[in-house]
Protein backbone atom coordinates (compact mmCIF):
# COMPACT_ATOMS: atom_id res chain seq x y z
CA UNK A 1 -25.83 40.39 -43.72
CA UNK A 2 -27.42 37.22 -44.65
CA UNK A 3 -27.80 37.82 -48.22
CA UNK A 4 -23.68 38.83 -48.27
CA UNK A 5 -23.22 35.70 -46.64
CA UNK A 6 -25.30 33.39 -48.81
CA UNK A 7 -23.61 35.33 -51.47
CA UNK A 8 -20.24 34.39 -50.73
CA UNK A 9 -20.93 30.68 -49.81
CA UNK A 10 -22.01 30.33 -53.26
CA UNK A 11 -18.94 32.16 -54.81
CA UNK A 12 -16.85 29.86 -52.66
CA UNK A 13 -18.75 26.65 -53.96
CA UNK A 14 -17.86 27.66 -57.29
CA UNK A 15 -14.86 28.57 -56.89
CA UNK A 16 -14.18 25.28 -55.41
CA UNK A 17 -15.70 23.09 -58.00
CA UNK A 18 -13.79 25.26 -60.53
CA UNK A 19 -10.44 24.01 -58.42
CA UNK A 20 -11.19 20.59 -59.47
CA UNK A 21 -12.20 21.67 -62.93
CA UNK A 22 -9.26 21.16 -66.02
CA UNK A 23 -8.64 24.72 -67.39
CA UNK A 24 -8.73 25.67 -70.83
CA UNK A 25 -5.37 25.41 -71.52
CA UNK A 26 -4.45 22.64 -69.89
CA UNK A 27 -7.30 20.70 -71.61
CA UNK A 28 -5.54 21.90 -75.08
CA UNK A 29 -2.05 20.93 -73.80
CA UNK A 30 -3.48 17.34 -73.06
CA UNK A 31 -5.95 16.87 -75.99
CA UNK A 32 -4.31 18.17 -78.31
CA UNK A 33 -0.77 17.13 -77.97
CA UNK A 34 1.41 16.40 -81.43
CA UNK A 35 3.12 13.35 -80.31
CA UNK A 36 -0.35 11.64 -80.61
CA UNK A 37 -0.71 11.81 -83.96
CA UNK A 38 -3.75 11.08 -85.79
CA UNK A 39 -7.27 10.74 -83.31
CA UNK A 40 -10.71 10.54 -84.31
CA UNK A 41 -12.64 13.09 -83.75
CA UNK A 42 -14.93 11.01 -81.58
CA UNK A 43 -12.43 10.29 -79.29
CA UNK A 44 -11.56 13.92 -79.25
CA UNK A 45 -14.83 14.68 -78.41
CA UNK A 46 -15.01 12.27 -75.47
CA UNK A 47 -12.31 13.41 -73.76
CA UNK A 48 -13.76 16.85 -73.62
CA UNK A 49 -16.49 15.09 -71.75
CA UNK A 50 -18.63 18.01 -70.57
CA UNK A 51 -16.91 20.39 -72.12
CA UNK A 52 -17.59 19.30 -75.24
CA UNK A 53 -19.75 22.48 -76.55
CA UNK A 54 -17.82 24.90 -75.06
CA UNK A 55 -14.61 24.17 -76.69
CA UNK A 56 -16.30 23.31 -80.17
CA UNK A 57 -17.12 27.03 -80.01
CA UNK A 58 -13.71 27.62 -78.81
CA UNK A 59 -11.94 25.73 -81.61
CA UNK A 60 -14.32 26.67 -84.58
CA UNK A 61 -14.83 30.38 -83.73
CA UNK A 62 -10.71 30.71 -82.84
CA UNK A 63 -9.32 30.71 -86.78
CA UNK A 64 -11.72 33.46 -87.77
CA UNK A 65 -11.26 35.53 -84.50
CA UNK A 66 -7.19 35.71 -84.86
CA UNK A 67 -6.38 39.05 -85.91
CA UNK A 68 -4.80 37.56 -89.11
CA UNK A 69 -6.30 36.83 -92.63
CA UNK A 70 -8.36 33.76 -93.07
CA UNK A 71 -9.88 33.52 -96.75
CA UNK A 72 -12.42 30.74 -96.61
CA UNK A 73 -12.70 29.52 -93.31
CA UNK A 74 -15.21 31.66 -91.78
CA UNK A 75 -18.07 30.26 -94.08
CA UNK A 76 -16.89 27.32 -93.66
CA UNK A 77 -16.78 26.66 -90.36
CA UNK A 78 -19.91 29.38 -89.34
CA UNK A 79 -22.06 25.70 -90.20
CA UNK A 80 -21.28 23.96 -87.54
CA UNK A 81 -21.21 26.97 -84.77
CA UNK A 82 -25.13 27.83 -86.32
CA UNK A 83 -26.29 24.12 -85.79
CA UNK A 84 -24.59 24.43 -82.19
CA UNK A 85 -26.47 27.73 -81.89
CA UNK A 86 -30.13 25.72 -82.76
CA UNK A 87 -28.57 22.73 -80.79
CA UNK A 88 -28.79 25.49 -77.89
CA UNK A 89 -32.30 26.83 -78.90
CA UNK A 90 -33.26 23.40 -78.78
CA UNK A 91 -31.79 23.01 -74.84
CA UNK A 92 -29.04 20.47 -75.68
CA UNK A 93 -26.28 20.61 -73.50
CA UNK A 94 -23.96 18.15 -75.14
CA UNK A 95 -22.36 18.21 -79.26
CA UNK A 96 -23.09 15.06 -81.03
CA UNK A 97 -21.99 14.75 -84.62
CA UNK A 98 -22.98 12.46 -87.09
CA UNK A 99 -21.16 8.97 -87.42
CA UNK A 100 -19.84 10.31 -90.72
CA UNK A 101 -18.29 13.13 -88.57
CA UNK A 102 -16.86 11.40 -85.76
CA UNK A 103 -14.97 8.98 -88.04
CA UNK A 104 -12.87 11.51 -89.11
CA UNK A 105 -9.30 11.96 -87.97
CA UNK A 106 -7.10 14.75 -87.27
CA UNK A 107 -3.57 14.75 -87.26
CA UNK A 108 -2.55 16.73 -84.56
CA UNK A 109 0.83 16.60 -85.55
CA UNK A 110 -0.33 19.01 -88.14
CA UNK A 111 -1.53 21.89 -85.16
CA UNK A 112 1.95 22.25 -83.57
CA UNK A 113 1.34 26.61 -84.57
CA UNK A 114 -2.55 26.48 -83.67
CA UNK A 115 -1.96 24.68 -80.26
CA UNK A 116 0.60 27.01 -79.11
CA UNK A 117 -1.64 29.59 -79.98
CA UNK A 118 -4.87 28.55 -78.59
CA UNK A 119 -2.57 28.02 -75.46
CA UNK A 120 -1.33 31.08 -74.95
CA UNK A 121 -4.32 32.85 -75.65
CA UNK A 122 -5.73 30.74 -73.12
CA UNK A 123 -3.56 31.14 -70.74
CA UNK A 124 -3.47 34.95 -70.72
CA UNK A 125 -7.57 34.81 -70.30
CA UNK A 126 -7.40 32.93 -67.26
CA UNK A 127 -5.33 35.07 -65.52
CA UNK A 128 -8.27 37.13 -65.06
CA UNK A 129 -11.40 34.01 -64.91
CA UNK A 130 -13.08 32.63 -62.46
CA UNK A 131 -17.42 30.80 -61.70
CA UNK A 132 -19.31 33.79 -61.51
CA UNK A 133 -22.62 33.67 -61.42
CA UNK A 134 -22.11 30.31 -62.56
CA UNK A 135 -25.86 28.95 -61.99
CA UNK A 136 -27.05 31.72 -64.56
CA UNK A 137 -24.52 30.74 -67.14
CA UNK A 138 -25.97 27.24 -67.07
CA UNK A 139 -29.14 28.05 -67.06
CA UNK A 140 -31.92 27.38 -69.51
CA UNK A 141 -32.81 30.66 -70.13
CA UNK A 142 -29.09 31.69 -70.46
CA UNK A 143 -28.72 28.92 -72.90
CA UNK A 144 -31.61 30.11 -74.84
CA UNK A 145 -30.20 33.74 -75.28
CA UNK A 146 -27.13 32.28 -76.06
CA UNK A 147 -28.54 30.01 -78.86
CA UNK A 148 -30.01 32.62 -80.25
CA UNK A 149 -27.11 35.39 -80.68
CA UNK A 150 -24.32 32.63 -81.83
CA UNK A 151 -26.87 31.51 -84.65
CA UNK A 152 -27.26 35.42 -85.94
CA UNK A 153 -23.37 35.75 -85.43
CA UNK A 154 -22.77 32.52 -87.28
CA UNK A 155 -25.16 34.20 -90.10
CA UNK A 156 -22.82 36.71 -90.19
CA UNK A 157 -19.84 35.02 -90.18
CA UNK A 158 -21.31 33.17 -93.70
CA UNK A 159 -21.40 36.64 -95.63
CA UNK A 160 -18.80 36.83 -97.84
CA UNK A 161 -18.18 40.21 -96.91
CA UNK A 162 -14.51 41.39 -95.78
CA UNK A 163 -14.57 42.89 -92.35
CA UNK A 164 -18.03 40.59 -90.90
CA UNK A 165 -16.06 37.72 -89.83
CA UNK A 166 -13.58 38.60 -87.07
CA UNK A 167 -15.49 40.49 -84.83
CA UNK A 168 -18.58 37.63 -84.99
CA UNK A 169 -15.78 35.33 -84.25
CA UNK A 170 -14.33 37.32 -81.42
CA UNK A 171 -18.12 37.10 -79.58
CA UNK A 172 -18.33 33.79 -80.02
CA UNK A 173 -14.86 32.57 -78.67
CA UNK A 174 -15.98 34.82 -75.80
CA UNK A 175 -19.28 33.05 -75.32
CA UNK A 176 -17.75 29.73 -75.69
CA UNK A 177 -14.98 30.52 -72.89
CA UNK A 178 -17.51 31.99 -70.62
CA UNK A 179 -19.37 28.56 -70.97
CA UNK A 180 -16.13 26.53 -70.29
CA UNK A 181 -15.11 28.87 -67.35
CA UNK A 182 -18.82 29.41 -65.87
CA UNK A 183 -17.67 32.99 -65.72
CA UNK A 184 -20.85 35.71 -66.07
CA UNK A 185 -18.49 38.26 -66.88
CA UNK A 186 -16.75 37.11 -69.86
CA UNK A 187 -20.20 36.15 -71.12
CA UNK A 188 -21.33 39.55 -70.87
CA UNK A 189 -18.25 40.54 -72.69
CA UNK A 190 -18.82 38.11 -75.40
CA UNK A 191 -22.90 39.40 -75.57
CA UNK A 192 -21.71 42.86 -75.37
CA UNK A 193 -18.66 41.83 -78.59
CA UNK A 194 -21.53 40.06 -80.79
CA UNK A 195 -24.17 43.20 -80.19
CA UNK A 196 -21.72 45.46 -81.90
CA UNK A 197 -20.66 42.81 -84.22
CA UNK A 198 -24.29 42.47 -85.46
CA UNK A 199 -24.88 46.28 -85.36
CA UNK A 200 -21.21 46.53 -87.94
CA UNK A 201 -22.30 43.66 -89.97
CA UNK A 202 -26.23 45.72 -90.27
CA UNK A 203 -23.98 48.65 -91.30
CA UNK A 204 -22.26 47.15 -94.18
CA UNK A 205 -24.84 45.43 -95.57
CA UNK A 206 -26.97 48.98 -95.31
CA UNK A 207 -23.72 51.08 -96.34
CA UNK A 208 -21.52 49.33 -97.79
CA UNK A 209 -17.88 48.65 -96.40
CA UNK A 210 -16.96 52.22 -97.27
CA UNK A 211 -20.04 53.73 -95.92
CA UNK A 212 -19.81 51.85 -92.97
CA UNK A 213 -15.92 52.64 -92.30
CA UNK A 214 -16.92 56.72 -92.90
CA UNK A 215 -19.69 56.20 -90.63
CA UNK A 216 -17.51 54.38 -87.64
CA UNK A 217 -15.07 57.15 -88.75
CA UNK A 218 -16.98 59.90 -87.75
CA UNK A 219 -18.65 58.36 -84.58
CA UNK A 220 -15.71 57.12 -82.93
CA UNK A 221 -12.96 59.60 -84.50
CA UNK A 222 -14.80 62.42 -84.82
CA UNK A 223 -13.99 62.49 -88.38
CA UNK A 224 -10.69 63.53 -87.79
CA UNK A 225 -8.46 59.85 -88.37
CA UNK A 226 -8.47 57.39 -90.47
CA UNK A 227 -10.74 53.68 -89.37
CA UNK A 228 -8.13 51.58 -91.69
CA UNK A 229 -5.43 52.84 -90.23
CA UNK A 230 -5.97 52.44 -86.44
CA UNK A 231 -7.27 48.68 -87.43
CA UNK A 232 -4.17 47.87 -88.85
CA UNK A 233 -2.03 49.46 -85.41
CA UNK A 234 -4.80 46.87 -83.64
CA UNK A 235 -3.85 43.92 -85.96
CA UNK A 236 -0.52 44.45 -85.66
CA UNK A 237 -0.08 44.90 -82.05
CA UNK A 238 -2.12 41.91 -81.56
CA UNK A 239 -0.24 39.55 -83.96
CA UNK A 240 2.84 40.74 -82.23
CA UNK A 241 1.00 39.95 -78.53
CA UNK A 242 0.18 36.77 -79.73
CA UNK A 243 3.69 35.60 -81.69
């Protein structure tokens, strides 16, 4: 009886401080609003306040993870998410970007689509969020683990390799939300996402993309249907979700 009642005075706590918390999409409602035109980046960055990390995995994992093509951009932007993944080896808790970084500006005038996007998506993943287990998620040791798998998904995400980009993506968007929300279960979903992203990525490098798609096919179809052709029912059931 005690332990259920310690139990639930901490859920309560965190529940509370997650009351006075901004959410997700409000925070990309306010931030990242058109009619403010061009912002540095390091004003950006200070508004996110504590945040910060968490929603520069968010926003650099998000373009690779949409279930739409992106040639280019996952090598691209896998650079910064690995030197947030050492950042987290390391035990920092906060992004800071060079001065030749932070000078930059963005035109959010220019993210009307993205916004609306990152909004929705956001708002449909709340729906179901909430601090669990927060005081594990910001641990040390949690941070460590974490570290380490978003700098071997952010490896991945640099192979120019159709197919071991999205789902890398996907794990870290999860991570990165978990981190925002404080929310052990969407952590373990984004853990659970990366582990089988790493194990598909192991596959095509050891198989090759067709090897690798006859393999899936056989352990999840039973050989019997055809790995392209459910992933493009997935694609396009998601792009429809998320119009």
């Amino acid at each position: 009886m005690a332990i259920s009642s310690g139990i639930q005075k901490v859920e309560k706590v965190e529940i509370s401080q997650a009351e006075k918390r901004e959410r997700l999409s409000s925070l990309i409602h306010r931030i990242f609003d058109p009619a403010r035109g061009e912002v540095t980046i390091r004003t950006i960055m200070k508004e996110l306040d504590h945040h910060g990390m968490a929603l520069v995995l968010i926003f650099f994992s998000l373009p690779s993870a949409l279930p739409v093509p992106a040639p280019g951009y996952s090598t691209v932007l896998s650079v910064p998410l690995l030197c947030i993944g050492l950042g987290l080896l390391f035990g920092k808790r906060s992004v800071k970007f060079p001065a030749f970084i932070s000078k930059k500006t963005i035109n959010l005038s220019k993210l009307k689509k993205m916004r609306s996007l990152m909004e929705k998506l956001a708002i449909f993943l709340e729906r179901f969020s909430r601090p669990r287990l927060a005081s594990f998620v910001q641990s040390l040791s949690a941070r460590l683990l974490i570290g380490l798998l978003i700098c071997l998904l952010g490896v991945s995400m640099a192979i120019p390799i159709p197919g071991t980009n999205t789902l890398p993506a996907g794990g870290i968007f999860l991570i990165g939300f978990s981190l925002l929300e404080d929310d052990f279960l969407f952590l373990f979903l984004g853990f659970a996402w990366g582990l089988i992203a790493l194990c598909f990525t192991a596959l095509v490098i050891w198989l090759g993309m067709e090897g690798a798609k006859k393999l899936i096919n056989w352990l999840i179809l039973g050989g019997n249907g055809d790995v392209e052709q459910v992933t493009r029912e997935i694609v396009s059931f998601a792009t429809q979700f998320l119009a």
